[in-house]
Protein backbone atom coordinates (compact mmCIF):
# COMPACT_ATOMS: atom_id res chain seq x y z
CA UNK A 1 -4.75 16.04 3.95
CA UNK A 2 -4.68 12.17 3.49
CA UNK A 3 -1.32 10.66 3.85
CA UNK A 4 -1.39 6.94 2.08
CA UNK A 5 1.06 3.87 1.98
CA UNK A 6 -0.27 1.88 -1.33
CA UNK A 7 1.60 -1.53 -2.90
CA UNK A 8 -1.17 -2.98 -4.69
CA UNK A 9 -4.08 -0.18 -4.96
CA UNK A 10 -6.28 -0.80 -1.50
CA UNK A 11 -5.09 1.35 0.48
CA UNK A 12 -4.77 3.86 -2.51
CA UNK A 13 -8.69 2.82 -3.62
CA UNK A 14 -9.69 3.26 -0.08
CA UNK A 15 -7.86 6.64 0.44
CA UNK A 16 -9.23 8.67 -2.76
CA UNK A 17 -13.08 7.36 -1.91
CA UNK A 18 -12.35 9.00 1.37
CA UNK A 19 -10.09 11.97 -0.23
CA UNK A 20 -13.13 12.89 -3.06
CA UNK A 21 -16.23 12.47 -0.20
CA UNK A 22 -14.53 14.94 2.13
CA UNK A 23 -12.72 17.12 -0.15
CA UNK A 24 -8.99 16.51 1.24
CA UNK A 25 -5.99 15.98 -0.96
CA UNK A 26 -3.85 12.84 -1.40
CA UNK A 27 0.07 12.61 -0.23
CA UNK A 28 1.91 9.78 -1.28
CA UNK A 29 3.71 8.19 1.78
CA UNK A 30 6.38 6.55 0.02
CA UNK A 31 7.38 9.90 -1.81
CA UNK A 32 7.74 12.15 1.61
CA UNK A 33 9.80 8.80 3.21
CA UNK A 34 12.11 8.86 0.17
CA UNK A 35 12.56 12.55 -0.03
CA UNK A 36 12.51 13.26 3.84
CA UNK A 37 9.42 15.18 3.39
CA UNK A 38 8.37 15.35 7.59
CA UNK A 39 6.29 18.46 8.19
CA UNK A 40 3.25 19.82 6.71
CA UNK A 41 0.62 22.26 7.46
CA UNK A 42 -2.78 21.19 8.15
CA UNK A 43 -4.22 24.67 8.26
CA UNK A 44 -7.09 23.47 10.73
CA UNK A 45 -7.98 20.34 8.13
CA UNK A 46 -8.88 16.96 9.18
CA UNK A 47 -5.78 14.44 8.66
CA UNK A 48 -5.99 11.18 7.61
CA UNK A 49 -3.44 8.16 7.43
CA UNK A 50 -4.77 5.75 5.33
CA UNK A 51 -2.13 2.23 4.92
CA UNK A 52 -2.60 -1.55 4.28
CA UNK A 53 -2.08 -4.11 7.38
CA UNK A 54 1.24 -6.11 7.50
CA UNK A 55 1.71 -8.75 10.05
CA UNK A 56 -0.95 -7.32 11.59
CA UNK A 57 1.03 -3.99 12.51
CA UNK A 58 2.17 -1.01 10.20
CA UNK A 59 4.68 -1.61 6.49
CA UNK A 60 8.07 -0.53 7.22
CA UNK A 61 7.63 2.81 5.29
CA UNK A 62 4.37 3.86 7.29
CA UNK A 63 6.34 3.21 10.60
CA UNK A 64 9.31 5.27 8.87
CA UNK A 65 6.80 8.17 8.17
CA UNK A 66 4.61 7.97 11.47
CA UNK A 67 7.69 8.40 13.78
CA UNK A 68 9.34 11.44 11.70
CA UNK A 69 5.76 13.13 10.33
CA UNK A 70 5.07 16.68 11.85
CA UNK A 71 1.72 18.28 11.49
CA UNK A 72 1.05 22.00 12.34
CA UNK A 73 -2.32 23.11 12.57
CA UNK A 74 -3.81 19.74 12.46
CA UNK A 75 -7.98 18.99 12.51
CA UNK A 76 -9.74 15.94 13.39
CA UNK A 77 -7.10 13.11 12.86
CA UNK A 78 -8.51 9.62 11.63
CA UNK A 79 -6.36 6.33 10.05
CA UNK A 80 -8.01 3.42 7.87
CA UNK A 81 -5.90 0.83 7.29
CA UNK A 82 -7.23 -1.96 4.95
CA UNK A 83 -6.64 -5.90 5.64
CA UNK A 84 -6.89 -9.28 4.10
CA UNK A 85 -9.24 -10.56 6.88
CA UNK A 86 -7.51 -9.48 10.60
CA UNK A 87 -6.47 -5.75 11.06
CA UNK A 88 -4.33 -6.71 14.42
CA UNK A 89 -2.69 -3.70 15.73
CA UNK A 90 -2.17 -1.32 12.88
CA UNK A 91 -3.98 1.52 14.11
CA UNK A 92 -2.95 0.96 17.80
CA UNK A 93 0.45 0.50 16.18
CA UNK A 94 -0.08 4.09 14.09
CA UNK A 95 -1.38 5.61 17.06
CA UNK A 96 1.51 4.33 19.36
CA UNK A 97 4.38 6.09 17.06
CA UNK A 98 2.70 8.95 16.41
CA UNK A 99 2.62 9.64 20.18
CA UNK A 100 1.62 13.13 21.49
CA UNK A 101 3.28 14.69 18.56
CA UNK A 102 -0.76 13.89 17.09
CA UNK A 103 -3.14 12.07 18.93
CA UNK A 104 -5.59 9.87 16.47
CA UNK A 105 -9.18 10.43 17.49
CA UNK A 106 -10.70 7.56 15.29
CA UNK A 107 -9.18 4.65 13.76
CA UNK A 108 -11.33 1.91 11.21
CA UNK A 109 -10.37 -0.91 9.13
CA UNK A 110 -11.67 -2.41 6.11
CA UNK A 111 -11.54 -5.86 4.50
CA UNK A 112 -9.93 -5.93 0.81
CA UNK A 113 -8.71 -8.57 -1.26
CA UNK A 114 -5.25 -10.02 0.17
CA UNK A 115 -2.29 -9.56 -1.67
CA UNK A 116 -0.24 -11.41 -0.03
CA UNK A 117 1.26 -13.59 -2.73
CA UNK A 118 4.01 -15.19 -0.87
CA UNK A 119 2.00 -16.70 1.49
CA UNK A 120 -1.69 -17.11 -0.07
CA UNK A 121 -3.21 -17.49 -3.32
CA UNK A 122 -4.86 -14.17 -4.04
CA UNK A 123 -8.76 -14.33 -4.88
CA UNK A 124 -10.27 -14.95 -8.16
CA UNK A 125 -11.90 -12.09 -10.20
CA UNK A 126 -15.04 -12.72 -8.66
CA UNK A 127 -14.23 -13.26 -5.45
CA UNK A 128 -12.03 -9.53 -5.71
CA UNK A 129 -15.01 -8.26 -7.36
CA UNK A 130 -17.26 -9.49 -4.35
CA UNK A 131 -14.74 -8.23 -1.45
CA UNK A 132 -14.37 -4.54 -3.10
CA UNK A 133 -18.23 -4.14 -3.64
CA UNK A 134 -18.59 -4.87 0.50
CA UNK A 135 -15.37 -2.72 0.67
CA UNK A 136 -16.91 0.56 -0.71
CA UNK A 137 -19.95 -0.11 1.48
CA UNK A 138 -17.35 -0.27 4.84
CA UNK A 139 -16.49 2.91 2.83
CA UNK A 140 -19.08 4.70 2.65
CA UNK A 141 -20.43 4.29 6.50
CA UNK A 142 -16.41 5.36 7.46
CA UNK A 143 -16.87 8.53 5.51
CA UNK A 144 -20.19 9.04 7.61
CA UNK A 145 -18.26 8.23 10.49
CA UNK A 146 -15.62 10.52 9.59
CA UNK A 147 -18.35 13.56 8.38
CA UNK A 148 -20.41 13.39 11.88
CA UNK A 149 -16.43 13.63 14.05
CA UNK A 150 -17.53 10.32 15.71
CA UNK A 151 -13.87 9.53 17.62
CA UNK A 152 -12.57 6.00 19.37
CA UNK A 153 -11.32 2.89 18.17
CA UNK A 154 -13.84 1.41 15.73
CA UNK A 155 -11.76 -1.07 13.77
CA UNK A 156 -13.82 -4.11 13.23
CA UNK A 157 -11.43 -6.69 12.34
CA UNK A 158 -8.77 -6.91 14.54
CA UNK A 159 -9.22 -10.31 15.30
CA UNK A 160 -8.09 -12.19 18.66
CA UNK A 161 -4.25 -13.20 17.76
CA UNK A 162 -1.11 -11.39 19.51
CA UNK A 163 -0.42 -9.14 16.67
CA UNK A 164 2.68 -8.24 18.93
CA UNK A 165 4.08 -11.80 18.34
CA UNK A 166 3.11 -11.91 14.50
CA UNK A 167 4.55 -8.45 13.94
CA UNK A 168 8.09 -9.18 15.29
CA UNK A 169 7.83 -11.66 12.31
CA UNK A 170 8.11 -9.11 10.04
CA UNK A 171 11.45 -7.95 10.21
CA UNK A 172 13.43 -10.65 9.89
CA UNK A 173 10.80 -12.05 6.87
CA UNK A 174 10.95 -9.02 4.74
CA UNK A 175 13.99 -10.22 3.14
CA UNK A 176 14.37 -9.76 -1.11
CA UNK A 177 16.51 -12.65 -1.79
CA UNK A 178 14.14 -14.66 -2.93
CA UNK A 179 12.39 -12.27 -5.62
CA UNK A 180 13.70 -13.38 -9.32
CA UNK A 181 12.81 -12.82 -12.73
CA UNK A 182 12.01 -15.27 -15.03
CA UNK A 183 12.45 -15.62 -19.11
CA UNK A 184 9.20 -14.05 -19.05
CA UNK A 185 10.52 -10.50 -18.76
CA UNK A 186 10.04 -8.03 -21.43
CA UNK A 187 12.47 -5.69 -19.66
CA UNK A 188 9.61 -3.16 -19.23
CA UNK A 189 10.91 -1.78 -16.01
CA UNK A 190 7.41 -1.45 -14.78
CA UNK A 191 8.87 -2.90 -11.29
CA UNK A 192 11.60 -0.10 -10.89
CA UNK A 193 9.10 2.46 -11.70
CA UNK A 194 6.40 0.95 -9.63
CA UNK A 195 9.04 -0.38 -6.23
CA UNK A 196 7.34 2.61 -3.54
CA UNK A 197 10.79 2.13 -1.91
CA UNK A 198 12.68 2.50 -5.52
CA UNK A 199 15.47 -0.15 -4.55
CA UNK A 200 14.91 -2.38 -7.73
CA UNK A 201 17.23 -1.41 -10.27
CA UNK A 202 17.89 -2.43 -13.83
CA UNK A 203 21.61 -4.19 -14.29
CA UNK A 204 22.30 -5.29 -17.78
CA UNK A 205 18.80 -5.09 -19.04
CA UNK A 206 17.51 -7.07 -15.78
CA UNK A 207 15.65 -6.32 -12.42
CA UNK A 208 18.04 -6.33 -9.42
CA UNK A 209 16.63 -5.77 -5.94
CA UNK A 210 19.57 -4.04 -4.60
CA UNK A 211 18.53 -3.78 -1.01
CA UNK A 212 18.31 -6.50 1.52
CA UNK A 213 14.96 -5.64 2.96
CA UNK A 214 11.69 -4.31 1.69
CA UNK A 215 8.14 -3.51 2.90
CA UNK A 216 7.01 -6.62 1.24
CA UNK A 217 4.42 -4.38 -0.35
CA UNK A 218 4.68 -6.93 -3.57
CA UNK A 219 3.57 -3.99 -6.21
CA UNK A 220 6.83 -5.91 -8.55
CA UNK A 221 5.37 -9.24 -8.31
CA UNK A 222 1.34 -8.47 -8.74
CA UNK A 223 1.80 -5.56 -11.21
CA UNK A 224 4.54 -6.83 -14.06
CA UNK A 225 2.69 -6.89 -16.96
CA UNK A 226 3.77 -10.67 -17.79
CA UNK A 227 3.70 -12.25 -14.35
CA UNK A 228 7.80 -12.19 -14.88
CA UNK A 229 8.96 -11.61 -11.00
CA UNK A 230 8.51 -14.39 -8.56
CA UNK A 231 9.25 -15.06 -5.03
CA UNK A 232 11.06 -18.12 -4.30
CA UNK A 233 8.61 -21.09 -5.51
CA UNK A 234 5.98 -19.57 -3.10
CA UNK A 235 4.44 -17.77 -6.33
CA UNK A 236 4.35 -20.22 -8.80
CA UNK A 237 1.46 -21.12 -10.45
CA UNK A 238 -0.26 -18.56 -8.17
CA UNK A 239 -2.29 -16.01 -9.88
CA UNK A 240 -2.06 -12.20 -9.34
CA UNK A 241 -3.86 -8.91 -7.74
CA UNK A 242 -4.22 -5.48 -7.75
CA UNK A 243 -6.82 -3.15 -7.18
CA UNK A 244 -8.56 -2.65 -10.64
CA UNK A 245 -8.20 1.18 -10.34
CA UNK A 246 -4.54 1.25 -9.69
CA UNK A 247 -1.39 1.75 -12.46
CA UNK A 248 1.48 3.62 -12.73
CA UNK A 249 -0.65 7.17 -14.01
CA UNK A 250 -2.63 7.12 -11.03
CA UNK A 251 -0.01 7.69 -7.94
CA UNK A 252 1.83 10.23 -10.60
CA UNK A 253 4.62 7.96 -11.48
CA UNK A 254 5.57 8.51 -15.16
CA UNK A 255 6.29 5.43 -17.65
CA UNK A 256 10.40 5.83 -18.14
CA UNK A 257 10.48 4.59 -21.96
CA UNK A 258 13.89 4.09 -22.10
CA UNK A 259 13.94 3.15 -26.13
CA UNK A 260 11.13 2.95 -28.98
CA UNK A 261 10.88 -1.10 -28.52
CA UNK A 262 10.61 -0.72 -24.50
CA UNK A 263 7.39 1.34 -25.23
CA UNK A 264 6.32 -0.76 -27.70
CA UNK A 265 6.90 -4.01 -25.22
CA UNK A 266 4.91 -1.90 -22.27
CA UNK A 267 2.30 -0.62 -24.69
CA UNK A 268 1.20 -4.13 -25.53
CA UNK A 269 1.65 -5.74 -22.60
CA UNK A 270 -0.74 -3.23 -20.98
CA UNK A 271 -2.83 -2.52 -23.87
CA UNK A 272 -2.46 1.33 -23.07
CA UNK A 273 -1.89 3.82 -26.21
């Protein structure tokens, strides 16, 4: 079983080439946090964590999950996290909560495009293009990795900084006041469907992100159809990413047409049918 923490599609992209290779199923992170969903059976399979890097240490809902989760019976245990450059501490991190309720015997990173809107512009087409093609190569030699039981710390990336000091950022950064929605919106609701966390909510035909804090996974900002959400004036004029396999159908979230012109509205700004 592959456990996997996805905003934007990496981690997601990265998880199901490593789920279809070695024949393990997918469990959606977010889901088991929101529904309490703590122990599984591994029945002697290899378990996987597979997550994207924030502030160089775990997303708020991975944390959640890796100091409730309970596995019985587990195999080989392995994490991948996926980063913008610098993986940090994530795995150590990972590791760390997980304590001797599972012990990870290998941990690897892998460099995908950054989605990190509020604080870079994400990369062109070609330049996302270019990072994913080296990304499925990093891949590949991981699921080797993985297939031969090779165990230790083989992350790559982790860079130099104090991801100790950068990740005690997080918390108090992670705020939502700043996400609003512009005249753009074609009240869609792509972005309550879409929020892993589900705390945006739709008040009088608008988006309202009724919690104070979020992951900061940005799924709202880099998936809505018309570029309608933005952060502050961080986003502006700042284009958009997500992993090119990634939408709503894939992690089993249904479209919620609410009326006959919302479908419509989603329908063409998607160009699904």
């Amino acid at each position: 079983m592959i456990f996997v923490f996805s905003g934007t599609g990496n981690s997601y992209a990265a998880a199901k080439r490593i789920s279809e290779a070695i024949g393990s199923g997918m469990i959606d992170i977010a889901a088991a946090v929101r529904y309490k969903r703590y122990t599984y059976d591994a029945k002697g399979e290899p378990v996987g964590f597979v997550f994207p890097t924030y502030y160089y240490g775990l997303p708020r809902m991975v944390l959640e999950f890796a100091r409730n989760v309970t596995v019985l019976n587990p195999g080989r245990v392995f994490a991948v996290t996926t980063c913008g450059e610098e993986s940090g501490g994530a795995c150590e991190m990972l590791a760390e909560e997980l304590g001797s309720r599972l012990r990870v015997d290998a941990s690897y990173d892998v460099v995908m495009p950054d989605n990190s809107v509020f604080a870079f512009d994400p990369p062109t087409k070609e330049q996302a293009e270019e990072t994913l093609r080296a990304a499925d190569a990093e891949i590949d030699r991981i699921i080797g990795s993985i297939k031969a039981g090779e165990s230790g710390d083989m992350c790559a990336h982790k860079g130099d900084k104090d991801w100790r000091e950068i990740y005690a950022l997080y918390d108090e950064q992670r705020v939502t006041e700043p996400f609003r929605i512009t005249d753009a919106c074609i009240e869609c609701r792509i972005c309550e469907d879409i929020c892993p966390e589900q705390i945006i909510k739709v008040y009088h035909r608008k988006p309202v992100w009724d919690e104070e804090k979020c992951s900061l996974c940005m799924a709202c900002i880099q998936m809505c159809p018309k570029g309608a959400i933005e952060y502050g004036d961080a986003t502006v004029n700042r284009g958009r990413y997500y992993n090119p396999i990634f939408y709503e159908r894939t992690i089993g979230i249904p479209l919620k047409y609410r009326s006959r012109s919302a479908r419509r509205n989603t329908v063409l700004a998607l160009g699904v049918t």
